[in-house]
PDB file of N, CA and C in Angstrom:
ATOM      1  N   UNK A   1       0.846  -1.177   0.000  1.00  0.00           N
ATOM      2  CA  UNK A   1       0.000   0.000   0.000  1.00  0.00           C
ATOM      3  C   UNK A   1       0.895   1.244   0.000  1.00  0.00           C
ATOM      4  N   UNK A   2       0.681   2.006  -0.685  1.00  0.00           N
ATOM      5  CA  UNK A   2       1.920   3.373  -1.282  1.00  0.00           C
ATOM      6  C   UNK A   2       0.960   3.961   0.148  1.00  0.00           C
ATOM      7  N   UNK A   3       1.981   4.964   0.934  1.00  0.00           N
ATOM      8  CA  UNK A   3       2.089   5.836   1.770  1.00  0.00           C
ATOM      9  C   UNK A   3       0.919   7.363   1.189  1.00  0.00           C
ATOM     10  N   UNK A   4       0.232   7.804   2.290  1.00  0.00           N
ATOM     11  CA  UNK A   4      -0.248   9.087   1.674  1.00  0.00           C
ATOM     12  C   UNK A   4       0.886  10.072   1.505  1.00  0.00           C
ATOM     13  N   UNK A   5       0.570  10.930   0.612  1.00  0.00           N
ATOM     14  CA  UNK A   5       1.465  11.984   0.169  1.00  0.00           C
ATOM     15  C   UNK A   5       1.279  13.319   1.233  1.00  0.00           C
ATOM     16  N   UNK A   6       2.327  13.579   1.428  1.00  0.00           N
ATOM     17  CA  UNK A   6       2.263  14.725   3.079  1.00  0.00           C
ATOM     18  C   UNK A   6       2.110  16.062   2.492  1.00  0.00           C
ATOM     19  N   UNK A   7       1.324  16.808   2.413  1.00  0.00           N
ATOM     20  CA  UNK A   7       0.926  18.165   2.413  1.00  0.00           C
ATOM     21  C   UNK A   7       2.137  19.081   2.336  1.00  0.00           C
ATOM     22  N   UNK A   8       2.603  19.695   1.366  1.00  0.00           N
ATOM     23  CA  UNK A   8       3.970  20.748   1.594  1.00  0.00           C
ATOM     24  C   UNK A   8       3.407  22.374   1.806  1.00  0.00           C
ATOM     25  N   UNK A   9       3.882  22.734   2.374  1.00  0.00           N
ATOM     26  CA  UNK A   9       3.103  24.675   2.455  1.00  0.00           C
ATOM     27  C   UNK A   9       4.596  25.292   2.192  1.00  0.00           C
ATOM     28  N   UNK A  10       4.557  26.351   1.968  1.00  0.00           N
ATOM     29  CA  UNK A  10       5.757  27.657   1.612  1.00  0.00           C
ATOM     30  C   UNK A  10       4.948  28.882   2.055  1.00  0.00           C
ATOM     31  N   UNK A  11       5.540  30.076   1.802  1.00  0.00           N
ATOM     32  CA  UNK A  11       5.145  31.072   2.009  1.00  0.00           C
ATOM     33  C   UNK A  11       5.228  31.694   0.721  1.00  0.00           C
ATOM     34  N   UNK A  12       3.290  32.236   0.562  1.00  0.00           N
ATOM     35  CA  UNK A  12       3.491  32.863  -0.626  1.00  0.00           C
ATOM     36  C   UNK A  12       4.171  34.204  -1.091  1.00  0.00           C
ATOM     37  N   UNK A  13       4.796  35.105  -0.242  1.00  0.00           N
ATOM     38  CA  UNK A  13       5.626  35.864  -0.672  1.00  0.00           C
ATOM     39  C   UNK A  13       6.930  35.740   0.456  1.00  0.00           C
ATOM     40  N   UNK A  14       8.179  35.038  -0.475  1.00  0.00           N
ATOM     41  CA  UNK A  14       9.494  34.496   0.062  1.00  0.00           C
ATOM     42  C   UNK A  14      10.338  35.752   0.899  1.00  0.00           C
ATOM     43  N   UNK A  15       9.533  37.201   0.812  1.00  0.00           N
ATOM     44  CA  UNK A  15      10.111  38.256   1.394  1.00  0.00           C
ATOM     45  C   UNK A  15       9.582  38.490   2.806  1.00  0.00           C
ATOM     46  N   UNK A  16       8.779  37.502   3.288  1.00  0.00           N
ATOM     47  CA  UNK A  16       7.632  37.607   4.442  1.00  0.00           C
ATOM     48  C   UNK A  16       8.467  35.834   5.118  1.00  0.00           C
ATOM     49  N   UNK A  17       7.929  36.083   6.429  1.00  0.00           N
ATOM     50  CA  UNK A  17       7.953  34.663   7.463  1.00  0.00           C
ATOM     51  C   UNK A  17       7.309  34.436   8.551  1.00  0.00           C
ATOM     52  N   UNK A  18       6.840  33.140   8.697  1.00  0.00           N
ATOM     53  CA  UNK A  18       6.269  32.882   9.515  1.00  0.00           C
ATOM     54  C   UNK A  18       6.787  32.452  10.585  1.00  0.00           C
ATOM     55  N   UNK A  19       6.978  32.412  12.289  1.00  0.00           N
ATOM     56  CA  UNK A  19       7.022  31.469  13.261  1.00  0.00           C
ATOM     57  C   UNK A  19       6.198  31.699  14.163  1.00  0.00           C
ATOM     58  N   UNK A  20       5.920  30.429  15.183  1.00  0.00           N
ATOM     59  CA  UNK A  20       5.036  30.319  16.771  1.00  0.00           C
ATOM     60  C   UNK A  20       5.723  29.097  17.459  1.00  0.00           C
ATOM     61  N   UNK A  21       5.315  29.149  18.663  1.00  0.00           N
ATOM     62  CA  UNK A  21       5.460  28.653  19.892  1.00  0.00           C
ATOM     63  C   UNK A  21       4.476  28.057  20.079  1.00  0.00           C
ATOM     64  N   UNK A  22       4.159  26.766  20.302  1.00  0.00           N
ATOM     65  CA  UNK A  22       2.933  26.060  20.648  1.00  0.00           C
ATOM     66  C   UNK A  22       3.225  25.157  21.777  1.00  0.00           C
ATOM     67  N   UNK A  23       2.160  24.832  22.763  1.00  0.00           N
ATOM     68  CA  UNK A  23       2.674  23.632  23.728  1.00  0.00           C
ATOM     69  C   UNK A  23       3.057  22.106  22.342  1.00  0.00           C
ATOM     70  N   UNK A  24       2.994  22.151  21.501  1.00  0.00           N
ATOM     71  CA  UNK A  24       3.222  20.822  21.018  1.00  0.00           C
ATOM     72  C   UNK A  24       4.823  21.300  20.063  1.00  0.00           C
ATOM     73  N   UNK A  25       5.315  22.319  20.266  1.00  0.00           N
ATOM     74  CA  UNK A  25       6.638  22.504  19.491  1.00  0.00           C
ATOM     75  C   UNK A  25       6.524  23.645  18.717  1.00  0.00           C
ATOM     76  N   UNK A  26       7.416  23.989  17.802  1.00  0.00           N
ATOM     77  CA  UNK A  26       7.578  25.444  17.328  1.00  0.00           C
ATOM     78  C   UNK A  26       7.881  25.139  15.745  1.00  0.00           C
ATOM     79  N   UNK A  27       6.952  25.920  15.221  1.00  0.00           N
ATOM     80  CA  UNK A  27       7.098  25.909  13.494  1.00  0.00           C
ATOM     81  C   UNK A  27       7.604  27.622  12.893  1.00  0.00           C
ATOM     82  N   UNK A  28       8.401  27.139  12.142  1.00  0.00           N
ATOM     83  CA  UNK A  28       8.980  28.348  11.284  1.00  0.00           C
ATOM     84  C   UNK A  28       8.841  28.260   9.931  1.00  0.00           C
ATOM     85  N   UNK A  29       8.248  29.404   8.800  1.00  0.00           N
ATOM     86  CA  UNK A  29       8.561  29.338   7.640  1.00  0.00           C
ATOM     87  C   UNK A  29       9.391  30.718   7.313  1.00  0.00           C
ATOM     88  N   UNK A  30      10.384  30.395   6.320  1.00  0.00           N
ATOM     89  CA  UNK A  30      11.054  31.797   5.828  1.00  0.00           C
ATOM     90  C   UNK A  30      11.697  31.867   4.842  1.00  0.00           C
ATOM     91  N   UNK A  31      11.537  32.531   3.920  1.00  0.00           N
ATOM     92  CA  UNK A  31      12.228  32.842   2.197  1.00  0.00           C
ATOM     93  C   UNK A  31      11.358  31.885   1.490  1.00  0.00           C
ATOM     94  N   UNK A  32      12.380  30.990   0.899  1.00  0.00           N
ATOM     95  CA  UNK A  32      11.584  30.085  -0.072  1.00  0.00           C
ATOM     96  C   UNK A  32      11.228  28.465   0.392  1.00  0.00           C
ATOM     97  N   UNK A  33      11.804  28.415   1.849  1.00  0.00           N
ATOM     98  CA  UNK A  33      11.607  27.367   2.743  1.00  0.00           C
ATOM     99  C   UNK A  33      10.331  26.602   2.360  1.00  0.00           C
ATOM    100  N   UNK A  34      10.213  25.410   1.851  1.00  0.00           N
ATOM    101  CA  UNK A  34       9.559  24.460   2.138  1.00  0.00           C
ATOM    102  C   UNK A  34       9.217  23.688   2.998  1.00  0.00           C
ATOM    103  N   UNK A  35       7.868  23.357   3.572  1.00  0.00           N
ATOM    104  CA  UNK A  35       7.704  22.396   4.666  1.00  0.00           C
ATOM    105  C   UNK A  35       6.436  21.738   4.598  1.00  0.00           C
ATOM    106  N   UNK A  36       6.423  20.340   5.420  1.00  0.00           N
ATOM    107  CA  UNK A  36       5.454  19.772   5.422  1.00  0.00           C
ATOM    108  C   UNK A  36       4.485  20.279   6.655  1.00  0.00           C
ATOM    109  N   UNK A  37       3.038  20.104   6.140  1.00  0.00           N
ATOM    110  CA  UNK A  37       2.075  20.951   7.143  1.00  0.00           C
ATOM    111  C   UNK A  37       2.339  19.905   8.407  1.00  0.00           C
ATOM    112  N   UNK A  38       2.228  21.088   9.690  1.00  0.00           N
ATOM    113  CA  UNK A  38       2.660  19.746  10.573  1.00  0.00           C
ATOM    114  C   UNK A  38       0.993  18.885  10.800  1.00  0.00           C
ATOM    115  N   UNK A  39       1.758  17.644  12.050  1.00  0.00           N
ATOM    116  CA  UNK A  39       0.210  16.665  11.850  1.00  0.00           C
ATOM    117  C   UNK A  39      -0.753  17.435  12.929  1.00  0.00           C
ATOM    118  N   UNK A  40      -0.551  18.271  13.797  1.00  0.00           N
ATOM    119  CA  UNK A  40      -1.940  19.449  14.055  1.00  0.00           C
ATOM    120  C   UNK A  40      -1.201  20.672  14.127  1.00  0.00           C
ATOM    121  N   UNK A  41      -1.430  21.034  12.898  1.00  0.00           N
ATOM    122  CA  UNK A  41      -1.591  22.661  12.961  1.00  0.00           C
ATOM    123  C   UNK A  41      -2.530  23.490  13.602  1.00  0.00           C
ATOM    124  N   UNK A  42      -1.691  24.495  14.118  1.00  0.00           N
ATOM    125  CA  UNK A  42      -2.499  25.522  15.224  1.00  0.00           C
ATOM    126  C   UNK A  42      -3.322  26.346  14.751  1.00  0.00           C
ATOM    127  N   UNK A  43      -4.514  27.107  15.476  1.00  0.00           N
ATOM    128  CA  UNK A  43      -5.497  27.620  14.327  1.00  0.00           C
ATOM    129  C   UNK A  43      -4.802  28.980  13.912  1.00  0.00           C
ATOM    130  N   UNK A  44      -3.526  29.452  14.230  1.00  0.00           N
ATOM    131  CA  UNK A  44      -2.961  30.458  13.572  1.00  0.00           C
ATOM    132  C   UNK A  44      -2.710  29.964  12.803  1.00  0.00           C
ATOM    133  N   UNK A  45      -1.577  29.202  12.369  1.00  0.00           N
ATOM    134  CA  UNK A  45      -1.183  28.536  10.915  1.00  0.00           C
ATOM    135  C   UNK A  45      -2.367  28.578   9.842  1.00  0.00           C
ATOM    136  N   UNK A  46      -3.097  27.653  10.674  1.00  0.00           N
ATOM    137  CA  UNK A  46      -4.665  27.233   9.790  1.00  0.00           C
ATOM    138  C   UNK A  46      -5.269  28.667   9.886  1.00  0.00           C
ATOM    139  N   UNK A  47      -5.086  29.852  10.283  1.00  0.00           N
ATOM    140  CA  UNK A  47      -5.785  30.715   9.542  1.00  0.00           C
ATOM    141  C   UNK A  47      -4.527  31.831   8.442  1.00  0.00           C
ATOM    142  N   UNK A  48      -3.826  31.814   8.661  1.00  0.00           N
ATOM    143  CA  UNK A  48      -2.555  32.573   7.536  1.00  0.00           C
ATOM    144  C   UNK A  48      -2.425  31.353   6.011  1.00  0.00           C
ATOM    145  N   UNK A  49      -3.270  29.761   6.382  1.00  0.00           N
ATOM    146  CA  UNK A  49      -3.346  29.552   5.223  1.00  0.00           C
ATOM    147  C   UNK A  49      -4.747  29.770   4.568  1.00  0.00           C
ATOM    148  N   UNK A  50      -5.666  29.761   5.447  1.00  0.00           N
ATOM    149  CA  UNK A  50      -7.160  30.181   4.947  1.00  0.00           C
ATOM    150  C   UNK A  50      -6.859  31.695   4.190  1.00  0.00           C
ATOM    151  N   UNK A  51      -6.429  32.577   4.435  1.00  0.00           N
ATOM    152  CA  UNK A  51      -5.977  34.124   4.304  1.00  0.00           C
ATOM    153  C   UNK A  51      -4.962  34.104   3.094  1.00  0.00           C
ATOM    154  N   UNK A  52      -4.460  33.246   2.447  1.00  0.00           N
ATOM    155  CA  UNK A  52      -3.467  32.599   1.648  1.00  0.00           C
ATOM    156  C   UNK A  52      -2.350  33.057   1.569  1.00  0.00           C
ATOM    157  N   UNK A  53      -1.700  33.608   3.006  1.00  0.00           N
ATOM    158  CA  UNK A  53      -0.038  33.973   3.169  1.00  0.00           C
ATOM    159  C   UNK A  53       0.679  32.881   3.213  1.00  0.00           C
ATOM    160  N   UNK A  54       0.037  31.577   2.977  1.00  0.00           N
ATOM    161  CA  UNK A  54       0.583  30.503   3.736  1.00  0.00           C
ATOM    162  C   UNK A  54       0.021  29.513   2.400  1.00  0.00           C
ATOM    163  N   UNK A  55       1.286  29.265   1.313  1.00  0.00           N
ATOM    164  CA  UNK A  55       0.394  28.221   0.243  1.00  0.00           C
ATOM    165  C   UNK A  55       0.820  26.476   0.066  1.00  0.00           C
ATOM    166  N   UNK A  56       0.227  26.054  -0.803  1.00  0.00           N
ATOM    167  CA  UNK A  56       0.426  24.542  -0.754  1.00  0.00           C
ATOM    168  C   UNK A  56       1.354  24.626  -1.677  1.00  0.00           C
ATOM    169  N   UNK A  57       1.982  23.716  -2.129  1.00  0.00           N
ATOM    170  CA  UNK A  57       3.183  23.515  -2.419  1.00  0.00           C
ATOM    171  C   UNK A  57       2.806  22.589  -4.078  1.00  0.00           C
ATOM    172  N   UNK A  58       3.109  22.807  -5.494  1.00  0.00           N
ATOM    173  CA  UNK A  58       1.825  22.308  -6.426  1.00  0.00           C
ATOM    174  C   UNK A  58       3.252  21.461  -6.961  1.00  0.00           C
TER     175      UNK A  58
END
């Protein structure tokens, strides 16, 4: 059974960055940094990608 494929996000403008502090660990995005969405994103994250500062990765 092939593995699901993991969600990648970037930041849609590489001149902007993201980080937070969460009780479950700390996520950073910055420049052209790629990353996989983590497995619970905080509802900040989840709203800077609703707002689309925050895109999927195509």
């Amino acid at each position: 059974m092939a593995a699901a494929k993991k969600k990648m996000i970037k930041l849609k403008d590489p001149a902007t960055q993201f980080a937070e502090v969460t009780s479950e660990g700390s996520f950073s995005l910055a420049g052209e940094q790629e990353k996989e969405l983590p497995k619970n994103p905080s509802q900040e994250l989840l709203k800077r990608i609703e707002a689309g500062f925050i895109i999927e990765v195509e």
